[in-house]
N, C-alpha and C. Protein backbone atom coordinates (compact mmCIF):
# COMPACT_ATOMS: atom_id res chain seq x y z
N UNK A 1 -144.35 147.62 11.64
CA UNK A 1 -143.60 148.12 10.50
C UNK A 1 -143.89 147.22 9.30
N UNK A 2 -143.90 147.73 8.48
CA UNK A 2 -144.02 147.09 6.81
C UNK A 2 -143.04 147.34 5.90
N UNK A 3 -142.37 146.17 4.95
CA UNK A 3 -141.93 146.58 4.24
C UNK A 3 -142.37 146.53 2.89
N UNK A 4 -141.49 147.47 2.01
CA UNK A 4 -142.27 147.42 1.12
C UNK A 4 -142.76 146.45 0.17
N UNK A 5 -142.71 145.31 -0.06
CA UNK A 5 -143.07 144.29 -0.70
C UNK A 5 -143.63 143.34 0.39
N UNK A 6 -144.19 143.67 1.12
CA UNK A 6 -144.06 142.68 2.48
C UNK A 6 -145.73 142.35 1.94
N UNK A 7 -145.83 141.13 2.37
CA UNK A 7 -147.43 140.73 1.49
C UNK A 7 -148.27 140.70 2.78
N UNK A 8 -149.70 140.31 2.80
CA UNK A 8 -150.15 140.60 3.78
C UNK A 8 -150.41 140.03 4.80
N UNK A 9 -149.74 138.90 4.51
CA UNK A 9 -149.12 137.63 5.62
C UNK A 9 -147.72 137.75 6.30
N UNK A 10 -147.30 138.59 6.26
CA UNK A 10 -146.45 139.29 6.46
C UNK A 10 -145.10 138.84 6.09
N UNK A 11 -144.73 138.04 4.83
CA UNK A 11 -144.05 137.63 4.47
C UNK A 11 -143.05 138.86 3.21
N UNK A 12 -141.71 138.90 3.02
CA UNK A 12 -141.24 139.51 2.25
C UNK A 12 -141.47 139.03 0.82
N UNK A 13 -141.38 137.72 0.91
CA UNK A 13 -140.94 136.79 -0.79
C UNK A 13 -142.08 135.26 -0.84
N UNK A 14 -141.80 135.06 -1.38
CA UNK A 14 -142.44 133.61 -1.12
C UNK A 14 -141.54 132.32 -1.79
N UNK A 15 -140.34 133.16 -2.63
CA UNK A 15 -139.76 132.12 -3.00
C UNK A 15 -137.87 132.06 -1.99
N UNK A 16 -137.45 131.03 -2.17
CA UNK A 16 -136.66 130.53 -1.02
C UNK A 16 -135.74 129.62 -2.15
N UNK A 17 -134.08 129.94 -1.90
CA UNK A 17 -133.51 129.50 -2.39
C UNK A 17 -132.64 128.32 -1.63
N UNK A 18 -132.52 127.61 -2.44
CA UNK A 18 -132.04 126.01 -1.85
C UNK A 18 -130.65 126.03 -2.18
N UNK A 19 -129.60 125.47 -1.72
CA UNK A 19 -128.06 124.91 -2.06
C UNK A 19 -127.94 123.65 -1.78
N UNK A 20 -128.25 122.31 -2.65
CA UNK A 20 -128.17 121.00 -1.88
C UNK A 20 -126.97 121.08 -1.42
N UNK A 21 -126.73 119.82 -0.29
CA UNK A 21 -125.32 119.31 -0.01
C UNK A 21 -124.90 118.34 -1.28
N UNK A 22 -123.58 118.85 -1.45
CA UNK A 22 -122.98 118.66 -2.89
C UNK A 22 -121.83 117.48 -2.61
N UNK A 23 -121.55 116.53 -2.59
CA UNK A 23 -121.00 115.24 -2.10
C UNK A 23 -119.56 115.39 -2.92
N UNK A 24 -119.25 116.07 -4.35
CA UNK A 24 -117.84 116.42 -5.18
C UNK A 24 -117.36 117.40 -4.16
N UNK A 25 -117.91 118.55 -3.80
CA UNK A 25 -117.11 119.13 -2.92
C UNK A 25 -116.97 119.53 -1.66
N UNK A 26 -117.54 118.35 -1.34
CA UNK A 26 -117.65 118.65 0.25
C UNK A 26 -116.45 118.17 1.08
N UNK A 27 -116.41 118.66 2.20
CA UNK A 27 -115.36 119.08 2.87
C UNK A 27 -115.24 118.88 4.42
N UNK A 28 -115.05 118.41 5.38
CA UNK A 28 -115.13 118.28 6.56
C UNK A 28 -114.13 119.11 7.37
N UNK A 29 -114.39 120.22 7.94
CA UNK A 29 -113.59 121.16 8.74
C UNK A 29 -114.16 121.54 10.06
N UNK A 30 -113.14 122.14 11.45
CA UNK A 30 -113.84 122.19 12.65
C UNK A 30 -115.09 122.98 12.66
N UNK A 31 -115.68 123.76 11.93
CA UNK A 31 -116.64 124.29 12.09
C UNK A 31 -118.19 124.05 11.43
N UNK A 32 -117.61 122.80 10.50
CA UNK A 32 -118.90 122.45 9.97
C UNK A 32 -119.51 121.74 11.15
N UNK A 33 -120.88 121.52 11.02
CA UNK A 33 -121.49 120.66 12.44
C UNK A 33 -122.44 119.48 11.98
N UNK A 34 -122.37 119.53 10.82
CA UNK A 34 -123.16 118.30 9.94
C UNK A 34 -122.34 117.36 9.08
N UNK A 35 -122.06 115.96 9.23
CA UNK A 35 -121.50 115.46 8.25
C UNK A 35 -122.30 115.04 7.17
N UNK A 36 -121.88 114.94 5.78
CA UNK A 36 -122.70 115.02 4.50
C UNK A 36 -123.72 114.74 4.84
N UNK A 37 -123.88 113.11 5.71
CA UNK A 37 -125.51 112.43 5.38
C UNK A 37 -126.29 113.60 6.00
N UNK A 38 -125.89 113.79 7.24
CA UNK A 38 -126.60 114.44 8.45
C UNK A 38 -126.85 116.05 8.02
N UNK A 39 -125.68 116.64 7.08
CA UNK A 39 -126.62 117.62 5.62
C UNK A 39 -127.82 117.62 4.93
N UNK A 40 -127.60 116.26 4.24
CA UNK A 40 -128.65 115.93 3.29
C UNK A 40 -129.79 115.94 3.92
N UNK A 41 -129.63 115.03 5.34
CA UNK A 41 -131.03 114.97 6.13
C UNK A 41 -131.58 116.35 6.44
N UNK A 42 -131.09 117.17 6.72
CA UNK A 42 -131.12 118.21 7.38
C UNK A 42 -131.89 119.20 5.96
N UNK A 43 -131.31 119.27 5.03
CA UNK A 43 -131.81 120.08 3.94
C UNK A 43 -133.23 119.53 3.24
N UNK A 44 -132.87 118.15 3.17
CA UNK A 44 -134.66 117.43 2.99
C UNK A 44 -135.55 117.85 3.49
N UNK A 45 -135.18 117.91 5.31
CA UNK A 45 -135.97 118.53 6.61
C UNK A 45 -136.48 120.02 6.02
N UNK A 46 -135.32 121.19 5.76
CA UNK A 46 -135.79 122.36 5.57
C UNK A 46 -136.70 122.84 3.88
N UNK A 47 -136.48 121.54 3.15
CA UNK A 47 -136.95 122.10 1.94
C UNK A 47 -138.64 121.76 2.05
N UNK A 48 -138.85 120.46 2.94
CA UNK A 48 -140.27 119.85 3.17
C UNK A 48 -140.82 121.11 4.28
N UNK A 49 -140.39 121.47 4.63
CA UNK A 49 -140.81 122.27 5.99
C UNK A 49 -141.17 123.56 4.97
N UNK A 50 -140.26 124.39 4.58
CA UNK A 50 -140.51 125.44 3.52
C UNK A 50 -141.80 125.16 2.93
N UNK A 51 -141.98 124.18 1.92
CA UNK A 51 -142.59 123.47 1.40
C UNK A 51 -144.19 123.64 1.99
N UNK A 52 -144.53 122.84 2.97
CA UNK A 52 -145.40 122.97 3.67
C UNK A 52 -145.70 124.58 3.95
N UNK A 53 -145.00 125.48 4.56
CA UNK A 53 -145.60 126.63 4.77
C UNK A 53 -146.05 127.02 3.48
N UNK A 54 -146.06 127.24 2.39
CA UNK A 54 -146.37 127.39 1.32
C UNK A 54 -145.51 128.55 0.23
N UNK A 55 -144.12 128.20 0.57
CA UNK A 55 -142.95 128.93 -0.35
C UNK A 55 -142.23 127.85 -1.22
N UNK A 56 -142.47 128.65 -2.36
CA UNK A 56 -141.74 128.01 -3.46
C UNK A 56 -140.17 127.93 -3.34
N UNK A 57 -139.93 126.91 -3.37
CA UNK A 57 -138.83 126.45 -3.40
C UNK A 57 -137.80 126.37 -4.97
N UNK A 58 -136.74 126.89 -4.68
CA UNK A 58 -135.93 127.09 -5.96
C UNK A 58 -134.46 126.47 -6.04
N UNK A 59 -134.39 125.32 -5.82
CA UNK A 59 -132.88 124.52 -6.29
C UNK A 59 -132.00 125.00 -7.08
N UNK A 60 -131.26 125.90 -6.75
CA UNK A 60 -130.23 126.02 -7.18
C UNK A 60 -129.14 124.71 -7.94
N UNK A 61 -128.29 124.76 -8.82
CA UNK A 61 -127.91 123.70 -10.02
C UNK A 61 -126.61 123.76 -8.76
N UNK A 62 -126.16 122.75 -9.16
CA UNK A 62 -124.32 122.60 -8.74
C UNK A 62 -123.21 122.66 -10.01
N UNK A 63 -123.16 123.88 -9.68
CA UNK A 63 -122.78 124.23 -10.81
C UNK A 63 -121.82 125.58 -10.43
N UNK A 64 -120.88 126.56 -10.68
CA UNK A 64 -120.14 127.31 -10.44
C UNK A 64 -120.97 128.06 -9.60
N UNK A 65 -120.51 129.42 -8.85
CA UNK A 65 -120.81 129.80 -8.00
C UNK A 65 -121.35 131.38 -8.99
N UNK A 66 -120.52 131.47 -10.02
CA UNK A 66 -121.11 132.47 -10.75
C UNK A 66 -122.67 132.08 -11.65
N UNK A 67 -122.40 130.85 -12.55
CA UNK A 67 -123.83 130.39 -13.03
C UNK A 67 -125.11 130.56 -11.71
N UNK A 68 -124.98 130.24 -9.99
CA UNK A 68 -125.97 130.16 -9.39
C UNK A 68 -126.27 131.64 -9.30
N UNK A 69 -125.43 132.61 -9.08
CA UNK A 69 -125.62 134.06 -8.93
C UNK A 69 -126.17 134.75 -10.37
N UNK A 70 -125.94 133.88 -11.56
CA UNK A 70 -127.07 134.12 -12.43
C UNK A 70 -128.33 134.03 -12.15
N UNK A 71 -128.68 132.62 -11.80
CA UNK A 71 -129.72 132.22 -11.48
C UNK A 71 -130.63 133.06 -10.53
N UNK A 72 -129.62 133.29 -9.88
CA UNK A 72 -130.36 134.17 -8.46
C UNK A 72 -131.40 135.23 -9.10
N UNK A 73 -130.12 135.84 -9.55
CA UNK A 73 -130.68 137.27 -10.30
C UNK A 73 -131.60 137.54 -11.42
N UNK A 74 -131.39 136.26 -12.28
CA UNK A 74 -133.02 136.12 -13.11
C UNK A 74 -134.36 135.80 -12.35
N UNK A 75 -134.18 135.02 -11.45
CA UNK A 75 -135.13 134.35 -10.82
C UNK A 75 -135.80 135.84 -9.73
N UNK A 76 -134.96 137.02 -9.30
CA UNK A 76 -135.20 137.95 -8.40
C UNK A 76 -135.94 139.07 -9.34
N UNK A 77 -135.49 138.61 -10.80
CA UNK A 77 -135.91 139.95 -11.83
C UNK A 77 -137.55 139.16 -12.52
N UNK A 78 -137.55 137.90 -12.35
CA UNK A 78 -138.77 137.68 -13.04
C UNK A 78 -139.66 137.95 -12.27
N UNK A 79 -141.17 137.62 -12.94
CA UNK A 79 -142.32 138.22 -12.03
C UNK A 79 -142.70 137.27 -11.00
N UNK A 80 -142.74 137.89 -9.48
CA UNK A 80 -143.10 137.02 -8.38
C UNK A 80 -144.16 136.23 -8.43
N UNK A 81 -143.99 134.62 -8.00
CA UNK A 81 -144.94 133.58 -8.18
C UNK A 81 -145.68 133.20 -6.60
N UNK A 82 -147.10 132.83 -6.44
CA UNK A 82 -147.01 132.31 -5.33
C UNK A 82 -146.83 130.59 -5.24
N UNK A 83 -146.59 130.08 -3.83
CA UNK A 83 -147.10 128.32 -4.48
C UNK A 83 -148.28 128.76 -4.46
């Protein structure tokens, strides 16, 4: 099956959105399973890994939850980049 933007590596997108771990509002509850550091490590891990396969990576700001859903949506409307 194919979809329709699906490239011929069989990838949908090539770009990949990031949320660092945010240290002002973070929060420790029973269901988180990472404490901050062990976040941070963890998101370093997935942005280098991304990285390497060859998807652009897009950091999202810390910043309201509406400004990032701007972001989203310009970044989904501009023209697709490869790395």
């Amino acid at each position: 099956m194919t979809l329709p933007h699906q490239d011929i590596d069989g990838r949908v997108g090539h770009r990949v959105f990031f949320t660092p771990p945010w240290e002002a509002i973070w929060s420790t509850y029973a269901a988180r399973r990472h404490s901050l550091a062990e976040a941070t490590a963890e998101y370093e891990r997935l942005v280098r890994g991304y990285k390497e396969l060859g998807y652009q990576i897009i950091v999202l700001p810390r910043t309201s939850v509406n400004d990032r859903v701007e972001q989203i949506l310009r970044e989904l409307h501009a023209q697709p980049t490869r790395a």
